[in-house]
Every structure is written in structure tokens, then in C-alpha cells.
Protein backbone atom coordinates (compact mmCIF):
# COMPACT_ATOMS: atom_id res chain seq x y z
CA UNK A 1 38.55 -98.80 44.55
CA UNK A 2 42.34 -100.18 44.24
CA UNK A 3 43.64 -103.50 43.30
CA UNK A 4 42.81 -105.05 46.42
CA UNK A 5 39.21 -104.52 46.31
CA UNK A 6 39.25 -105.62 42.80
CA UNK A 7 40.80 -108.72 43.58
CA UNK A 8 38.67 -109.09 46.75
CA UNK A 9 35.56 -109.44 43.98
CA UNK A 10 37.48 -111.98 41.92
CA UNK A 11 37.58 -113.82 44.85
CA UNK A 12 34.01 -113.52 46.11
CA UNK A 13 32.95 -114.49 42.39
CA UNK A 14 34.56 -117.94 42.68
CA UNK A 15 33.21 -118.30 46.18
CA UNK A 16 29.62 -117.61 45.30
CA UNK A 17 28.77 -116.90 41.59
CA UNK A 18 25.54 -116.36 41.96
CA UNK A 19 25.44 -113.58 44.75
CA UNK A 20 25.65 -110.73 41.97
CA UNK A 21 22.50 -112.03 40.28
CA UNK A 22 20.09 -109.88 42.60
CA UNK A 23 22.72 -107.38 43.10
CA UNK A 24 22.15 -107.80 46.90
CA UNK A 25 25.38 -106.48 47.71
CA UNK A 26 27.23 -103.85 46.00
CA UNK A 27 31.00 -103.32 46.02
CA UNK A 28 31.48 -100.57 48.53
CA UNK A 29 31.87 -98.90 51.77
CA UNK A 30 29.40 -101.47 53.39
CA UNK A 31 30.25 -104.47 51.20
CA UNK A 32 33.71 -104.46 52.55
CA UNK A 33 32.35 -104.15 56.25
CA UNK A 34 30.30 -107.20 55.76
CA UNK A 35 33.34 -109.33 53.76
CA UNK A 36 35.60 -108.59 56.75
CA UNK A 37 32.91 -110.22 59.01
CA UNK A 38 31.68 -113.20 56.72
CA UNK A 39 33.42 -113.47 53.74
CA UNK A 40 31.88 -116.46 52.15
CA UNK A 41 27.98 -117.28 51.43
CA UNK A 42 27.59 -119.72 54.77
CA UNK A 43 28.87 -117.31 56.83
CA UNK A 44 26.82 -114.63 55.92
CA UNK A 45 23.90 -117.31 56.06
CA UNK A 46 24.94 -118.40 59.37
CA UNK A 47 24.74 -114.67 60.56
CA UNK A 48 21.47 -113.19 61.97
CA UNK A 49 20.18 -110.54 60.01
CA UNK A 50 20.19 -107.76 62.84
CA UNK A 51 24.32 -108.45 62.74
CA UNK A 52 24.44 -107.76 59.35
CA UNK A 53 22.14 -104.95 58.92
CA UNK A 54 24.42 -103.42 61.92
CA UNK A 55 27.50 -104.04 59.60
CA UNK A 56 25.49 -102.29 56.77
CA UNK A 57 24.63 -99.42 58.77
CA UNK A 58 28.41 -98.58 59.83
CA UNK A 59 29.57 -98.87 56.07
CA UNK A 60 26.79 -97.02 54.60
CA UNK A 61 26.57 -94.42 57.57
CA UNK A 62 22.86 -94.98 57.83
CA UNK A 63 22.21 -95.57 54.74
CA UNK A 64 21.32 -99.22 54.62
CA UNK A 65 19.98 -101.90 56.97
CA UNK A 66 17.38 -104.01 57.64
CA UNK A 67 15.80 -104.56 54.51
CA UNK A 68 19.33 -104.66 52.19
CA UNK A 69 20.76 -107.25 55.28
CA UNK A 70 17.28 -109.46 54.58
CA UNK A 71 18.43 -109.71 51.06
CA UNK A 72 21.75 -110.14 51.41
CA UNK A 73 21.08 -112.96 54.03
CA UNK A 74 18.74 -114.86 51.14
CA UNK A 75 21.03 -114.33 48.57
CA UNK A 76 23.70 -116.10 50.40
CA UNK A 77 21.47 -118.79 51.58
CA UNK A 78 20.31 -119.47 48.02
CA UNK A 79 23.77 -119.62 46.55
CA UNK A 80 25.56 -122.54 45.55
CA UNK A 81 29.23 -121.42 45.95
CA UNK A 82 31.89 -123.40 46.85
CA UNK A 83 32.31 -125.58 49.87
CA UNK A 84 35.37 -127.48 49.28
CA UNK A 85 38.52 -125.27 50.39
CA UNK A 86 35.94 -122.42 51.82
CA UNK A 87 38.46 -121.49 54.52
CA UNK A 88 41.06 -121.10 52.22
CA UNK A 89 38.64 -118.64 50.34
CA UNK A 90 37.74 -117.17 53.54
CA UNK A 91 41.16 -116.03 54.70
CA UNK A 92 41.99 -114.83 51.05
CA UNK A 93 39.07 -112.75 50.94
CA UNK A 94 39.74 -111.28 54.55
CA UNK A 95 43.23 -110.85 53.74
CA UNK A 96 42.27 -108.45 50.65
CA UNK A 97 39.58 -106.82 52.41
CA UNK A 98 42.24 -105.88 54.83
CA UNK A 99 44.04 -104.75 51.89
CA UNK A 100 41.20 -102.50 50.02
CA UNK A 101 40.51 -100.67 53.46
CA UNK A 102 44.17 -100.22 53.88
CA UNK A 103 44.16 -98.71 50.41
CA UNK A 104 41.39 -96.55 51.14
CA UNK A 105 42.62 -94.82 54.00
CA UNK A 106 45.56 -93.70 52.24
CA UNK A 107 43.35 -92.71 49.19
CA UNK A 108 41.13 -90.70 52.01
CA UNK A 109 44.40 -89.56 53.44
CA UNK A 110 45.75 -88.20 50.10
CA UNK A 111 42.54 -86.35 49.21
CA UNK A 112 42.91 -84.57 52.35
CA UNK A 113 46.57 -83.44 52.34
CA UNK A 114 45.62 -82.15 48.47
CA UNK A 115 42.97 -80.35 49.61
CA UNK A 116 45.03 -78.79 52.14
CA UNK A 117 47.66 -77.85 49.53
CA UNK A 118 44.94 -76.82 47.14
CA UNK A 119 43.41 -74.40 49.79
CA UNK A 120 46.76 -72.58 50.67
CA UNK A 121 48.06 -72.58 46.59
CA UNK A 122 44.93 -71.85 44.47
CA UNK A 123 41.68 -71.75 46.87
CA UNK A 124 39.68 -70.10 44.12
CA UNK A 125 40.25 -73.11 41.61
CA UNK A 126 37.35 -74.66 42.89
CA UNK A 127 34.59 -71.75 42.56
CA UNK A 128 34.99 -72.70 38.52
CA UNK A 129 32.09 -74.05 37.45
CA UNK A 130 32.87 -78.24 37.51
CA UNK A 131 36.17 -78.22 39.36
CA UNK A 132 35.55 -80.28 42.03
CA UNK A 133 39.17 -80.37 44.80
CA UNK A 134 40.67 -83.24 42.76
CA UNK A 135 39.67 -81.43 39.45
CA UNK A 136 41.12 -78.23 40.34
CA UNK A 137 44.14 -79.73 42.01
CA UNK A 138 45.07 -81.63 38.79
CA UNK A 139 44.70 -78.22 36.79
CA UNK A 140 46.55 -75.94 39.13
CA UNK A 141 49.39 -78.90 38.90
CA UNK A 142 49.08 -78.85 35.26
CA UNK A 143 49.22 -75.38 34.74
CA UNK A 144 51.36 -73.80 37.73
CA UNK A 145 52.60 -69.89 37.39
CA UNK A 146 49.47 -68.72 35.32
CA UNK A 147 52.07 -66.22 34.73
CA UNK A 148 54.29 -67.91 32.70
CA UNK A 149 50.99 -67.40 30.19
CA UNK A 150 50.80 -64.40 27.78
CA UNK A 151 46.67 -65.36 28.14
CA UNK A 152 43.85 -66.81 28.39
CA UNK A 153 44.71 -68.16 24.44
CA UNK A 154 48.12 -69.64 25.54
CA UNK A 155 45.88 -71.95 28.23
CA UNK A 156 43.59 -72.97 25.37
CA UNK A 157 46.86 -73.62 23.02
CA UNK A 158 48.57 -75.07 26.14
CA UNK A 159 45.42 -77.86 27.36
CA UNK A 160 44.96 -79.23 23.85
CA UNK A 161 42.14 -80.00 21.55
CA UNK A 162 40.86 -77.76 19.10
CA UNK A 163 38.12 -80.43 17.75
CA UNK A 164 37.81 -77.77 14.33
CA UNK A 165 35.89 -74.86 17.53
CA UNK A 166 36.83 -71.44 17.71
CA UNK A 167 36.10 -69.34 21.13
CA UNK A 168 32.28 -68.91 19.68
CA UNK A 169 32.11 -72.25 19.67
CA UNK A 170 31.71 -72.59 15.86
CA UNK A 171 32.99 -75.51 14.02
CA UNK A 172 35.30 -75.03 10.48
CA UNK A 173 34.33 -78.79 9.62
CA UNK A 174 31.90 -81.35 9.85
CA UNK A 175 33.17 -84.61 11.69
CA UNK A 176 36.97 -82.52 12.54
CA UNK A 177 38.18 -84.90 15.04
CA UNK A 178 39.29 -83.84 18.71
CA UNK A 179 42.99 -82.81 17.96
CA UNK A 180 45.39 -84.73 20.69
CA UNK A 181 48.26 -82.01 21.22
CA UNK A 182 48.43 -80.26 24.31
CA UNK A 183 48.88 -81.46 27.73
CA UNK A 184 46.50 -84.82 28.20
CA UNK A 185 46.39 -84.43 31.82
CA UNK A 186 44.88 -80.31 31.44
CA UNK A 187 42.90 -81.68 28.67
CA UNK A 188 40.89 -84.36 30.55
CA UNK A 189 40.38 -82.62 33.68
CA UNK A 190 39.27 -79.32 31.85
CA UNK A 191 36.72 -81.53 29.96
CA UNK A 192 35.46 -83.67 32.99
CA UNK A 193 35.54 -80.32 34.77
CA UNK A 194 32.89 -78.96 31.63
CA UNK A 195 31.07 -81.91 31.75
CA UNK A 196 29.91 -81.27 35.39
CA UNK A 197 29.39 -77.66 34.59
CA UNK A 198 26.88 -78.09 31.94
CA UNK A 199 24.54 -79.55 34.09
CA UNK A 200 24.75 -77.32 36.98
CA UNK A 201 25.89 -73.50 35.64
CA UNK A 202 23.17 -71.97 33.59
CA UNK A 203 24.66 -70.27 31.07
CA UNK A 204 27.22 -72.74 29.98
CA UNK A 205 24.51 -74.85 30.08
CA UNK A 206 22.74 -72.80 27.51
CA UNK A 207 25.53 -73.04 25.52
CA UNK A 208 26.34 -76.61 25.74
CA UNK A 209 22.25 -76.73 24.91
CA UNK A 210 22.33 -74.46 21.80
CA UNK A 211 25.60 -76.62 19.99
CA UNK A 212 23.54 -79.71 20.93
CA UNK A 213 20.40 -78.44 18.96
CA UNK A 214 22.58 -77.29 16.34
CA UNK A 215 23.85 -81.33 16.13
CA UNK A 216 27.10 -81.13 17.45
CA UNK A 217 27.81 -84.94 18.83
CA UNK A 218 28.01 -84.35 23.17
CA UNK A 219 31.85 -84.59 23.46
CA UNK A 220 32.06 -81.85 20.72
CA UNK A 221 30.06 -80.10 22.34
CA UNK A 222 31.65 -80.63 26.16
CA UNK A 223 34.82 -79.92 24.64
CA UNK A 224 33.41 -76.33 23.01
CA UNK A 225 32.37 -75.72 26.60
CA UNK A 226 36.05 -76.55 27.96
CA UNK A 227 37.21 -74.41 26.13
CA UNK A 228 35.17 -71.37 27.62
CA UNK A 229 36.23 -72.63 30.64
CA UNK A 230 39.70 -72.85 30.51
CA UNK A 231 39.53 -68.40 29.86
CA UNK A 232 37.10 -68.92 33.33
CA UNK A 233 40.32 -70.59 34.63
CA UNK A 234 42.76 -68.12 33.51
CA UNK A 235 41.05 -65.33 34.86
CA UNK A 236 40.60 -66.97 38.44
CA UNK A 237 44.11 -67.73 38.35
CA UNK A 238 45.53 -64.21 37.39
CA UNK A 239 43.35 -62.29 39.65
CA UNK A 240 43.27 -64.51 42.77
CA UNK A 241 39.47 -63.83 42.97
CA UNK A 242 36.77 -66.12 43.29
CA UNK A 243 34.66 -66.91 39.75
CA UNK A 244 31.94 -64.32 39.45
CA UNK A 245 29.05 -65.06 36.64
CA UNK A 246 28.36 -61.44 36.62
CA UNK A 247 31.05 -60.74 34.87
């Protein structure tokens, strides 16, 4: 979440401390639903628990209710926040719970105009194994004209780190730290985009496996699987074609 939700917890901290200890109520969707209602612990205590299991259920779509609003209402009743200035605290906390939601519509609103963009610019970005729409969207931005790349080796030059692989995936040195030249921005999306795509694509997968067995630390080993994937990336780009595994 933004600043204002941060903030919004700052606040609730002071006001009641000792909520967070059973983690009754985490900082979310429906946290913010039930902060914009009852903000401090005696409100929440003075609510009945069908009203805030109602609250939970619209912020959580479904997802919580009953039970959580039980333990949310004990939690409050147990704590031993603040009552001197509690309305001050009260229409703080609402204020910046107005503020977090605000942020989060234009977050949600963002996220959908990129997608948008992303579908009409580079719609097969996201068929690479790990590029989620805000993945792909930062690498299309990042790269832009694939064309204005000789190949797939230009990307690789282009995104950064070598960390002492070659395209097998073989290292020249023990312990070679993860060069930072390169575009940062390529870099760490192409990497978060690998990370994902270990766990869910079977052959990179196997690969990330095999330098893992062969005792490359895990972020050497991510990054020898970015690397594959930036060629994966190249080729989507150039042909305008969906990624195939067959190939």
C-alpha cells in the first residue's frame, strides 16, 4: 500500500499497541473497511460482531467473517490503547484511511490503463514464462523497438548482469559477483520475472534445479535463468507470436 496506509498503521499502533499481538487484523483490503468504521479499539469493542464480520466480508470479498470479526472484537476489548485524545486519533486515522483508499483506486486505475496499453503494444509479453502485466509492461517500456537490437545477445548485454554465466549457464568463477551495468529497471523485472518462472515452467525449472544441485547460491542461479529468458523475450518480441515451449 502507499504512504497513507502506512501512516494509517503508525497511527493505529499508538492507539492500540497491543492489537498486532494476535495478528487479529491484517493491513489490507478488509482492515481498511473496518478502520473507516471504528478506527480505535472502543469502537470496534462497542461494535457487534455481525457489523464487523459484514465489514470483513465486503473487504475480503467473502473471504473473512464471523470467526476473524470474533477475534478482532476480543482483541480490541483486551487492549489497553489510549483513551485520552481518542477522538483526535479517531479522525486522524479516518482521515488516512480516506487517504490509502483514495490511493488505491488510482493504483487500481493505473494497472488497468497499463494493461490496456500493454494489450494493444506487446500482448504477447505476458505468455513469457513469469511476466505477469506489470512485469511485462516494465520490460516492453524498458526495451521498446526490439528492433533497434542486432539480437537476442544485445538484450542480454543491454538488461545487465553477467554474475561470471554464459548462455549454458556455466560459471568462469567461484563467488563472481552479479555485475551492475545494464539497465536496473530490465534487470530487476527480468529477474523477478525468472523467479516466478522457475516455479511454474518445467523446464526452466529443471534448469534452475540442476545449477542449484550443482551449488550455485539461488540468486545466481535466478539470474542464470534470466538470462534464458531474456532470448524467450527477444524472440516474442521480434516475431509478434505468443511463447511456444515447443520450440
Amino acid at each position: 500500500m502507499g504512504g497513507g496506509a502506512a501512516a494509517a498503521g503508525a497511527c493505529r499502533l499508538r492507539v492500540g499497541p497491543d492489537r498486532l499481538r494476535p495478528q487479529a487484523l491484517a493491513f489490507g483490503a478488509a482492515s481498511l473497511k473496518v478502520l473507516a468504521e471504528c478506527p480505535t479499539p472502543s469502537e470496534v469493542a462497542r461494535k457487534r460482531t455481525s457489523t464487523i464480520a459484514k465489514l470483513l466480508s465486503e473487504g475480503s470479498r467473502g473471504r473473512l467473517g464471523e470467526a476473524k470479526a470474533a477475534q478482532v472484537r476480543a482483541a480490541a476489548k483486551s487492549s489497553v490503547g489510549i483513551r485520552l485524545g481518542e477522538d483526535a486519533a479517531s479522525f486522524r486515522l479516518k482521515t488516512m484511511v480516506s487517504q490509502a483508499e483514495f490511493l488505491n483506486r488510482t493504483i487500481a486505475k493505473v494497472e488497468r490503463e497499463v494493461s490496456s496499453l500493454l494489450a494493444k503494444l506487446e500482448p504477447n509479453i505476458t505468455t513469457v514464462p513469469g511476466a505477469s502485466t506489470t512485469t511485462g509492461a516494465q520490460i516492453v517500456a524498458e526495451i521498446g523497438n526490439v528492433r533497434r537490437f542486432k539480437g537476442a545477445a544485445s538484450i542480454v548485454k543491454y538488461a545487465g548482469p553477467s554474475s561470471g554465466v554464459d548462455e549454458s549457464g556455466r560459471f568462469s568463477a567461484q563467488g563472481v559477483p552479479i555485475t551492475k551495468h545494464g539497465s536496473p529497471y530490465l534487470r530487476r523485472s527480468l529477474w523477478l520475472a525468472a523467479n516466478r518462472a522457475r516455479r511454474h515452467d518445467p523446464r526452466l525449472k529443471a534448469f534452475y534445479d540442476k545449477k542449484r544441485r550443482e551449488g550455485k547460491p539461488h540468486r545466481v542461479a535466478v539470474t542464470a535463468v534470466a538470462r534464458k529468458l531474456r532470448h524467450v523475450v527477444y524472440a516474442v518480441m521480434r516475431d509478434g507470436e505468443p511463447y511456444d515451449p515447443a520450440k
